[in-house]
Protein backbone atom coordinates (compact mmCIF):
# COMPACT_ATOMS: atom_id res chain seq x y z
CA UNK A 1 -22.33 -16.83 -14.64
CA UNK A 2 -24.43 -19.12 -12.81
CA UNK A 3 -28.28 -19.65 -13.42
CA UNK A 4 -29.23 -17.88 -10.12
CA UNK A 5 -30.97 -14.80 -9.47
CA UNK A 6 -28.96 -11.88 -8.90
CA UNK A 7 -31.06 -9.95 -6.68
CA UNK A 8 -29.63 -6.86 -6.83
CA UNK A 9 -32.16 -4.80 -5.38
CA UNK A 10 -34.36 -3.36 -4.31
CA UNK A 11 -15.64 9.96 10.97
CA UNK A 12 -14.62 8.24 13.47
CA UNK A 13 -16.31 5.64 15.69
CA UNK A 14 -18.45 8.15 18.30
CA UNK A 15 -19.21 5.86 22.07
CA UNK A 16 -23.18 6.26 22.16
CA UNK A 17 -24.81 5.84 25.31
CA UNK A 18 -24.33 2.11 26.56
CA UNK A 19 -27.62 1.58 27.00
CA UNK A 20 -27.84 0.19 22.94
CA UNK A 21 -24.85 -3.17 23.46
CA UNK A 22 -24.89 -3.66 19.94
CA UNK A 23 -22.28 -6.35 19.62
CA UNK A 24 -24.76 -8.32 22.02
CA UNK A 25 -27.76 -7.76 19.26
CA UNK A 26 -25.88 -8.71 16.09
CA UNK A 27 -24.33 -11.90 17.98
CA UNK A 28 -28.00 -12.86 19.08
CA UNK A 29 -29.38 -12.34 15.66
CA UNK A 30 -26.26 -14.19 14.03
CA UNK A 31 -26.82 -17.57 16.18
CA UNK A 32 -30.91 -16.86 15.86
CA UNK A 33 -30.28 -17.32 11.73
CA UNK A 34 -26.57 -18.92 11.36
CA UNK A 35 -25.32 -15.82 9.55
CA UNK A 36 -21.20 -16.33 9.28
CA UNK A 37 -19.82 -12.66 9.43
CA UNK A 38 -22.65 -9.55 10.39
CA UNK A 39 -21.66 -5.98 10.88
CA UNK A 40 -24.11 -2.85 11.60
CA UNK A 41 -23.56 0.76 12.49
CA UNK A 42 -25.98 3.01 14.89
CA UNK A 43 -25.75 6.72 13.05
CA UNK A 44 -26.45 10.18 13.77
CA UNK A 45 -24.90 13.26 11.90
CA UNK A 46 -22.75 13.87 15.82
CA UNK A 47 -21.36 10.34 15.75
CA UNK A 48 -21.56 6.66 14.92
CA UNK A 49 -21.19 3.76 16.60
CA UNK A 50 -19.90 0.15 14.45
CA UNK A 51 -19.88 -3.13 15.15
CA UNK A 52 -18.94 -6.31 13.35
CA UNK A 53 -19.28 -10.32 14.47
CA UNK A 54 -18.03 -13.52 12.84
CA UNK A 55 -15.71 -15.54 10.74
CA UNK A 56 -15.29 -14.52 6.79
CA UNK A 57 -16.98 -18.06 6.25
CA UNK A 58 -18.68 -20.82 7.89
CA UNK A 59 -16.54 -22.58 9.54
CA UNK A 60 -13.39 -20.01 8.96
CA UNK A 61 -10.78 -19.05 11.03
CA UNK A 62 -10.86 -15.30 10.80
CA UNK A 63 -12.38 -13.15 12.54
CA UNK A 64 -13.86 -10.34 11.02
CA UNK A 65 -12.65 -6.66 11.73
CA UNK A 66 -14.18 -3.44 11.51
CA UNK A 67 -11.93 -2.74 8.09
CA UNK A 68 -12.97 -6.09 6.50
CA UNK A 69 -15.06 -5.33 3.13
CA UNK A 70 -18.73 -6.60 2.25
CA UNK A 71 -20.79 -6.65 -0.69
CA UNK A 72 -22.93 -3.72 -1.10
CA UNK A 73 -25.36 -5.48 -4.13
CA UNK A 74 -27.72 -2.34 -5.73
CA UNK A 75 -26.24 -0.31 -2.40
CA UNK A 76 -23.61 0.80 -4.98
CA UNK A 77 -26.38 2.97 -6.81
CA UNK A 78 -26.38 5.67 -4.34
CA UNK A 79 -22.79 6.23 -5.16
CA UNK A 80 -23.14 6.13 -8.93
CA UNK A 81 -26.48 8.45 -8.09
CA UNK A 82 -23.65 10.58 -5.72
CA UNK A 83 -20.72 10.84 -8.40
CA UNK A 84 -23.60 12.01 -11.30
CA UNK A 85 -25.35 14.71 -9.03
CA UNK A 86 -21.78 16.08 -8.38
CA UNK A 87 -21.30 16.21 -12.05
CA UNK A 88 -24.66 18.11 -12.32
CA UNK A 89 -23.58 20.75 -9.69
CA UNK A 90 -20.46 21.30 -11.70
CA UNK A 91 -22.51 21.60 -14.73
CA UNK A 92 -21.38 19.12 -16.66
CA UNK A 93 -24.28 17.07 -16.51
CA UNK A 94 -28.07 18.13 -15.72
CA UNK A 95 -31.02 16.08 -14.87
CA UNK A 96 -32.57 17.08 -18.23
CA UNK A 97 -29.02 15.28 -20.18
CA UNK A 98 -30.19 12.82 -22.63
CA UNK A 99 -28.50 9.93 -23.49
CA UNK A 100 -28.29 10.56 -26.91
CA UNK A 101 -27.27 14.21 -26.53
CA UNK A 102 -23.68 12.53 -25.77
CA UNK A 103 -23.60 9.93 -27.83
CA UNK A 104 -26.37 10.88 -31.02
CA UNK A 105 -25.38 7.74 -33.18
CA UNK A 106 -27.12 5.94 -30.67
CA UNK A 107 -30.42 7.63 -31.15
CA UNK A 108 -31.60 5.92 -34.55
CA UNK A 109 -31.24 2.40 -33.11
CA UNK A 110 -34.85 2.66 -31.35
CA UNK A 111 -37.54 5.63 -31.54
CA UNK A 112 -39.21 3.69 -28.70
CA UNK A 113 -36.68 5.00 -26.87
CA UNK A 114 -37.63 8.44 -26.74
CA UNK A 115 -37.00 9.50 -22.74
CA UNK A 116 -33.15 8.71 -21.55
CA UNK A 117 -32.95 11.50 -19.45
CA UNK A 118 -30.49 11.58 -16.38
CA UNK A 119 -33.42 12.07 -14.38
CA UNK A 120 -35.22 8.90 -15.52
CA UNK A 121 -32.32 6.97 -15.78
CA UNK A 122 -31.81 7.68 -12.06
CA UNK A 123 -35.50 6.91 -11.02
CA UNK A 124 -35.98 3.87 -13.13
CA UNK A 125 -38.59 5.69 -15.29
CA UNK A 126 -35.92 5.38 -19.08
CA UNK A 127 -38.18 2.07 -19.59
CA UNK A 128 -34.90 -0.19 -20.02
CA UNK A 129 -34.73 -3.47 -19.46
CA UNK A 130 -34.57 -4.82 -15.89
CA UNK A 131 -31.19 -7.09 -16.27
CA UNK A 132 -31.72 -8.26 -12.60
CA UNK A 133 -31.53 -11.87 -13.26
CA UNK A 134 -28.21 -13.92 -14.10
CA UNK A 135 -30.45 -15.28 -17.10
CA UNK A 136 -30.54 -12.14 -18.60
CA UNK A 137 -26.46 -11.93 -18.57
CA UNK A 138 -26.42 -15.56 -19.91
CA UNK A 139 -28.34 -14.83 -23.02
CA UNK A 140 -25.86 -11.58 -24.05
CA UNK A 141 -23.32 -11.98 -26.55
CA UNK A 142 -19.41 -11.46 -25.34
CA UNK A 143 -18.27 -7.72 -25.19
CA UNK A 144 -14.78 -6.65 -25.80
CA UNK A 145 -12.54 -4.08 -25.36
CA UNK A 146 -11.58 -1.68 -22.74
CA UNK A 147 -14.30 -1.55 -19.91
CA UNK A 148 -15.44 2.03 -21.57
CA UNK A 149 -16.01 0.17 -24.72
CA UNK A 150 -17.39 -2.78 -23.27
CA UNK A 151 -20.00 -0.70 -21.80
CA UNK A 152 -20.82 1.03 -25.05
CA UNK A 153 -21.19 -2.03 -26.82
CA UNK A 154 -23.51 -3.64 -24.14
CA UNK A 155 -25.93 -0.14 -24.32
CA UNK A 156 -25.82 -0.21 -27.58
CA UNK A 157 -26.96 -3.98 -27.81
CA UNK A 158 -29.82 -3.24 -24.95
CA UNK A 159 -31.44 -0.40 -27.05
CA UNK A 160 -32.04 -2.96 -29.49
CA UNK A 161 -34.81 -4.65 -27.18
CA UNK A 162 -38.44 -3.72 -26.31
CA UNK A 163 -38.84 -1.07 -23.64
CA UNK A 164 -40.30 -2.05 -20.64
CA UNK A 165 -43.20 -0.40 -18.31
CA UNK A 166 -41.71 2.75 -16.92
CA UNK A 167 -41.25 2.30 -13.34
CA UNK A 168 -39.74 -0.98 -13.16
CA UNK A 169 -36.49 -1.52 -11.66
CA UNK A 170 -33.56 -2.11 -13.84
CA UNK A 171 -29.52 -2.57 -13.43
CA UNK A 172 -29.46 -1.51 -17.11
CA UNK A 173 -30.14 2.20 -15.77
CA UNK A 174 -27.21 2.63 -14.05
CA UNK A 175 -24.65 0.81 -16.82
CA UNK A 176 -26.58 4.07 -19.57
CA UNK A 177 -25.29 6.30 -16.22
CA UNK A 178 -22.04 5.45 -15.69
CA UNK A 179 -21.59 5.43 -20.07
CA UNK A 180 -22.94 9.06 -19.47
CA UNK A 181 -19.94 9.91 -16.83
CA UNK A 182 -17.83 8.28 -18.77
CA UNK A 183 -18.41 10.95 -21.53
CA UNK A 184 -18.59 13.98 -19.30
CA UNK A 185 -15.74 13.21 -17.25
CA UNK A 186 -13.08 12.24 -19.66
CA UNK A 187 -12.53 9.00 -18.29
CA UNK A 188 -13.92 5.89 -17.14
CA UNK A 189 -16.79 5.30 -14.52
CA UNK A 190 -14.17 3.11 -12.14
CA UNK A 191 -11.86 6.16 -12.46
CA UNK A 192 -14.15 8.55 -11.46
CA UNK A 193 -15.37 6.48 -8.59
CA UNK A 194 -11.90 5.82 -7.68
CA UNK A 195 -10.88 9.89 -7.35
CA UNK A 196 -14.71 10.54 -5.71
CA UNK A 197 -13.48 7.96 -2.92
CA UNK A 198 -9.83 9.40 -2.67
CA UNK A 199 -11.77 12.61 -1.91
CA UNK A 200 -13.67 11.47 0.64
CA UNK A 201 -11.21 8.91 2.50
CA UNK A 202 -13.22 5.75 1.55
CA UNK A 203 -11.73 2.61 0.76
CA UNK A 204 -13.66 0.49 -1.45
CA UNK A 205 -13.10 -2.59 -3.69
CA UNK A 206 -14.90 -3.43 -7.47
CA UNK A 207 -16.04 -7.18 -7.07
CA UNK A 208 -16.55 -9.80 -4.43
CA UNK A 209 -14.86 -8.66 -1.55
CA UNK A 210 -12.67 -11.76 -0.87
CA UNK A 211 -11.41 -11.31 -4.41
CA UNK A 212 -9.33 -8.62 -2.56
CA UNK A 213 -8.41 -10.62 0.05
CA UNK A 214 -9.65 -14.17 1.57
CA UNK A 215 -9.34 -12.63 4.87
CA UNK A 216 -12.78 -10.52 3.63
CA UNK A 217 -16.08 -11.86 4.05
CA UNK A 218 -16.90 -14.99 1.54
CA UNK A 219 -20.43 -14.52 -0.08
CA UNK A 220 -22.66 -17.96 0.62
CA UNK A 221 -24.58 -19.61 -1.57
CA UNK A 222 -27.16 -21.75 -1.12
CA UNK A 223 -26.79 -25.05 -2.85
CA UNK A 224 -28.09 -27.96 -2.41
CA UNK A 225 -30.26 -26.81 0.83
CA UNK A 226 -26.63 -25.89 2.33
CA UNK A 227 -24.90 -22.51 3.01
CA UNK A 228 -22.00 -22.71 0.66
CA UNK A 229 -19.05 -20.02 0.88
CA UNK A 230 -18.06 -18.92 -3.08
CA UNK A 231 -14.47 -19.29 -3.49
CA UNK A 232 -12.51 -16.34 -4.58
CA UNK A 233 -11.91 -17.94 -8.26
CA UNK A 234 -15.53 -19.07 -8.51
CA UNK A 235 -16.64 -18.47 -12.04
CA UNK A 236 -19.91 -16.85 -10.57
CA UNK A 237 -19.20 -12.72 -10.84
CA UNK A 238 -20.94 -9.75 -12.22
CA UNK A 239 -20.01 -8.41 -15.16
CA UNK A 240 -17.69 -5.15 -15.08
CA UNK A 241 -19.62 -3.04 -17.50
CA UNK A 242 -22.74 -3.64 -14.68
CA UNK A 243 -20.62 -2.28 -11.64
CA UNK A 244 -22.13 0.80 -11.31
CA UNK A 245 -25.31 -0.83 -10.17
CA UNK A 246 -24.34 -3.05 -7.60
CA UNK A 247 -20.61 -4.26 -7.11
CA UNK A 248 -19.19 -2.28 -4.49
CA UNK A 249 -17.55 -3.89 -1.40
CA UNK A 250 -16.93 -1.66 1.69
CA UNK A 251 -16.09 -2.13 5.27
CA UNK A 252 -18.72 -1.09 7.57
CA UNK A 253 -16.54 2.15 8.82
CA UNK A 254 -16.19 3.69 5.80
CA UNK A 255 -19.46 3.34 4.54
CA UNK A 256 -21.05 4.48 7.65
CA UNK A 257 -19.24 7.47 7.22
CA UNK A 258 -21.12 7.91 3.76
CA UNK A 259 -24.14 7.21 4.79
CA UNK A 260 -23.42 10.03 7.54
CA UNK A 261 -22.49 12.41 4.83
CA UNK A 262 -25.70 12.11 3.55
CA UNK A 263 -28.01 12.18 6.56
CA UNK A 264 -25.87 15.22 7.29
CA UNK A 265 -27.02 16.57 3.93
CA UNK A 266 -30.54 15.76 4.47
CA UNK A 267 -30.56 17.71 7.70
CA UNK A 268 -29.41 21.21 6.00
CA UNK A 269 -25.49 20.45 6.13
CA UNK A 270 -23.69 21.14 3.47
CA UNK A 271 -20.63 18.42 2.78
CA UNK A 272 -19.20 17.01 -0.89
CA UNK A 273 -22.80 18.03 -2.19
CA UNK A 274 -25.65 20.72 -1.28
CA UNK A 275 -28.12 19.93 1.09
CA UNK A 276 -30.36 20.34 -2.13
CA UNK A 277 -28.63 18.01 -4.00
CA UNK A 278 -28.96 14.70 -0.79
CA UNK A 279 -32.90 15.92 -0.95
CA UNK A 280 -32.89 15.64 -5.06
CA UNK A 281 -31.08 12.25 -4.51
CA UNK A 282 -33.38 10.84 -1.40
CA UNK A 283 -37.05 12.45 -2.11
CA UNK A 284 -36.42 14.04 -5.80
CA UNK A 285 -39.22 11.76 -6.88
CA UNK A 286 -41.58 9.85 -5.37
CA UNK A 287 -40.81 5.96 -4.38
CA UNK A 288 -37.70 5.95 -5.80
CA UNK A 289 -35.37 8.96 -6.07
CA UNK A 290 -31.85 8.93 -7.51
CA UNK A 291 -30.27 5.47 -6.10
CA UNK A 292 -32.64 5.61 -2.71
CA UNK A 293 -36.17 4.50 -2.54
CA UNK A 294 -38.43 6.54 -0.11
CA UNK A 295 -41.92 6.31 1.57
CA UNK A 296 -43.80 8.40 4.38
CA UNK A 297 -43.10 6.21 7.94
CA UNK A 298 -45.10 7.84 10.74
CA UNK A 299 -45.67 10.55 8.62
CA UNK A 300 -41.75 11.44 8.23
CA UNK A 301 -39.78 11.20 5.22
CA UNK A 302 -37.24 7.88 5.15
CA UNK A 303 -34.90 6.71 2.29
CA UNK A 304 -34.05 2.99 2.19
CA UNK A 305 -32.25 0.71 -0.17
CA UNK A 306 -31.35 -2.87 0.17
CA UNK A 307 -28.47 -4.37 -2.28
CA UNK A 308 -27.73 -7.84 -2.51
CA UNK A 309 -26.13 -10.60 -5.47
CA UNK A 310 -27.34 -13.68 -4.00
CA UNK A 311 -24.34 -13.66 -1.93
CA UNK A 312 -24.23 -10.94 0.43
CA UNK A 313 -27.07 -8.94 1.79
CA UNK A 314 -26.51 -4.63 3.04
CA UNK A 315 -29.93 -3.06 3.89
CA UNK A 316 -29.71 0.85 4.56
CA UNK A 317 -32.69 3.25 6.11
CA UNK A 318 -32.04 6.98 6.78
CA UNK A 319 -34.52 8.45 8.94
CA UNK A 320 -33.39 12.50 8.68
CA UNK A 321 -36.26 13.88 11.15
CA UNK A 322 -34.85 11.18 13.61
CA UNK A 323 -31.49 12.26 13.20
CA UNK A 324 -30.78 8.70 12.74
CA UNK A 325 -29.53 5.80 10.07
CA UNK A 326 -28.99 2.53 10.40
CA UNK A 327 -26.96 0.05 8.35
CA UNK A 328 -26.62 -4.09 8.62
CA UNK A 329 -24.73 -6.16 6.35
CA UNK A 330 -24.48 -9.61 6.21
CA UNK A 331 -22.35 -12.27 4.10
CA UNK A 332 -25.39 -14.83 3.35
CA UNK A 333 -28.49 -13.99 2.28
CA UNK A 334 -31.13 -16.69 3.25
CA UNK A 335 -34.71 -15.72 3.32
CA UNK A 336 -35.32 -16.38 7.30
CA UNK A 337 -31.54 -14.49 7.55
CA UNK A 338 -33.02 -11.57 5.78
CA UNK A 339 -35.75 -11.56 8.06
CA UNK A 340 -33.44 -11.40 10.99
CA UNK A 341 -31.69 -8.61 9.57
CA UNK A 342 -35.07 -6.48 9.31
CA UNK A 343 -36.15 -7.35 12.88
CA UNK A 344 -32.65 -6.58 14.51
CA UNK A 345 -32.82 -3.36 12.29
CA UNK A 346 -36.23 -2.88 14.17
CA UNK A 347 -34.91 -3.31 17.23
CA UNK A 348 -32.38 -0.76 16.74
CA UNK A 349 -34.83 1.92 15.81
CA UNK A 350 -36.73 1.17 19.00
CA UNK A 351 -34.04 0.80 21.21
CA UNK A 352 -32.05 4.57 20.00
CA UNK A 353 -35.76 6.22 19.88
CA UNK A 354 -36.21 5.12 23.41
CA UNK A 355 -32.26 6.20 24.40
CA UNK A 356 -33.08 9.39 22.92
CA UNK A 357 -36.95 10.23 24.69
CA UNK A 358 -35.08 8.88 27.99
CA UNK A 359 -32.46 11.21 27.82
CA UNK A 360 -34.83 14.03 27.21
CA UNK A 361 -36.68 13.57 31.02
C-alpha cells in the first residue's frame, strides 16, 4: 500500500421539473475543476432524478453510463451501520452487544478496553484506533487465512494498542462490526452484504471499481502535481478485512435508490427497516450517529457523510424536513475539485428549494 493518506472519511429514474438541467451543472462544474467522470442524483422519497458526465479516465475513451460503478470511500459505513441495525431488529444483535460477549477470549487482551458496545462501535465512541492513514496499514504485520479469520486476527492485534480519545473517528470501528456480524450471522460480513443487496436489487462491487471492469471509473491520483488514473493492477488497495468501512463501489442508480430508502425512512415510511431504526441510524446520537454524521442546518435535522480513498470522492446530505437528498460522486479527489463538488451540491439545494416554493404560488 502506498504512503498516502487514505482519507476515508469523514426506483426508477422519476423526470423532475426541467427547471433543475442537471447534466448542464455537473458538465460546468467538471470543466470548472477538470474532474474526468462526475455523476449526481436530485432525490425525494416520490422520485429521483440521475445524471452522470465523463470518460472513466483522463483522457479515456468511454463514456460513462448511469450503471458504471464509483468508489463510495467511508460511504460504505451506512451500509455496514444498515446490515447491523437489521440484525438488531431481528434480535440477534442489540445496541447494548459487546464485543467480547461474542468472542470472550478477546476480553483479557486489554482492560482499557472496557466499552465495545455496538452502539459505540457505531458512533466512534469504542476508543479504537483511527486506522485512517495508509501508514497505519504499512506498519501491521501480514494476516492470513480466510477473510473471517483475517479479520479476527487483525482485531485481535488492534486491542493490543492504546485506546484513543473517545470520539475520534476510526475505520477500526467498523472492521470490530463487521467481526460482530460475522458471529451473529453465521457467515461472513461480504456474505451478508452480498444477500442484504440481493434483497434490495442493488448491484455493488468490493474494491476499486475498475477492478470489475476498466470500462468503470479509474480512481486518480495525484502524483507528481499531475492527475494520474490508478491502473486496475496497481498495488495501491485497501485491505479486505477493512471493507466494511469504506470499499464499496456503486453506480449512481442504485445507490440513489438507497439513499431514497432511507430518506423514506426518515420521513415515517417504513421499508427494509423501521422508520425508528433510519432515525437510530441518522440522529441516534449526536454528531455522528450509526454510519451518518448529523448537525442542526436552519434549525432542521440533516445527515451527511463524505467517503473517499484518495482516489474517488462520494459526498451524501439527506435533508428529511426538505423531503430532499442529494448525492455527487466524483473519480478524483483534488482539493479545489472537492470544493466544486460542495458548491454544485449548493447549488442544487438552492435551485430544488426554489422549484419547490415556485410551484407552491
Amino acid at each position: 500500500m502506498k504512503l498516502f493518506l487514505l482519507v476515508l472519511i469523514f426506483i426508477s429514474d422519476f423526470c423532475f421539473a426541467q427547471d433543475i438541467n442537471l447534466k448542464k451543472l455537473l458538465e460546468e462544474t467538471r470543466q470548472e475543476t477538470n474532474i474526468p467522470a462526475l455523476a449526481a442524483s436530485i432525490i425525494s422519497s416520490h422520485g429521483i432524478q440521475n445524471e452522470v458526465i465523463g470518460t472513466n479516465k483522463i483522457n479515456g475513451n468511454h463514456q460513462v453510463q448511469l450503471t458504471d460503478k464509483f468508489h463510495l470511500g467511508s460511504n460504505t459505513k451506512a451500509f455496514t451501520a444498515f446490515i447491523a441495525m437489521k440484525l438488531v431488529e431481528q434480535g440477534k444483535l442489540s445496541l447494548t452487544t459487546s464485543l467480547y460477549d461474542l468472542y470472550p477470549e478477546l476480553k483479557e487482551i486489554n482492560p482499557k478496553f472496557n466499552d465495545l458496545t455496538l452502539d459505540n462501535l457505531l458512533s466512534h465512541n469504542a476508543r479504537i484506533p483511527a486506522f485512517t492513514s495508509g501508514l497505519a496499514f504499512l506498519m501491521l504485520p501480514k494476516f492470513e487465512g480466510n477473510i473471517i479469520e483475517k479479520r479476527y486476527k487483525f482485531v485481535k492485534h488492534i486491542l493490543t494498542y492504546k485506546p484513543i480519545k473517545k470520539g475520534t473517528y476510526s475505520n477500526a470501528d467498523y472492521a470490530i462490526i463487521a467481526m460482530m456480524i460475522d458471529k451473529v450471522s453465521n457467515k461472513s460480513f461480504e456474505d451478508e452484504l452480498i444477500a442484504t443487496m440481493q434483497k434490495l436489487g442493488l448491484e455493488f462491487f468490493l474494491g476499486f471499481p475498475n477492478k470489475e471492469s476498466i470500462d468503470n471509473p479509474w480512481g486518480h491520483i495525484n502524483s507528481f502535481f499531475q492527475n494520474k488514473p490508478l491502473p486496475p493492477d496497481d498495488e495501491y488497495k485497501l485491505e479486505d478485512y477493512i471493507a466494511a468501512a469504506g470499499d464499496l463501489s456503486m453506480n449512481i442508480v442504485d445507490y440513489a435508490q438507497f439513499i431514497q430508502m432511507n430518506l423514506k425512512g426518515l420521513r415515517g415510511q417504513n421499508n427494509y427497516l423501521t422508520t425508528q431504526s433510519y432515525q437510530k441510524l441518522h440522529f441516534g446520537r449526536e454528531n455522528y450517529a450509526y454510519g451518518w454524521g448529523n448537525k442542526l442546518l436552519e434549525n432542521k435535522k440533516v445527515s451527511y457523510h463524505d467517503g473517499s480513498a484518495a482516489t474517488f470522492y462520494c459526498h451524501t446530505v439527506v435533508m428529511p424536513d426538505d423531503d430532499l437528498a442529494i448525492v455527487i460522486m466524483m473519480n478524483s479527489a483534488k482539493s479545489n475539485q472537492i470544493k466544486g463538488l460542495y458548491k454544485l451540491r449548493k447549488k442544487l439545494v438552492q435551485l430544488k428549494k426554489r422549484e419547490r416554493k415556485n410551484a407552491k404560488q
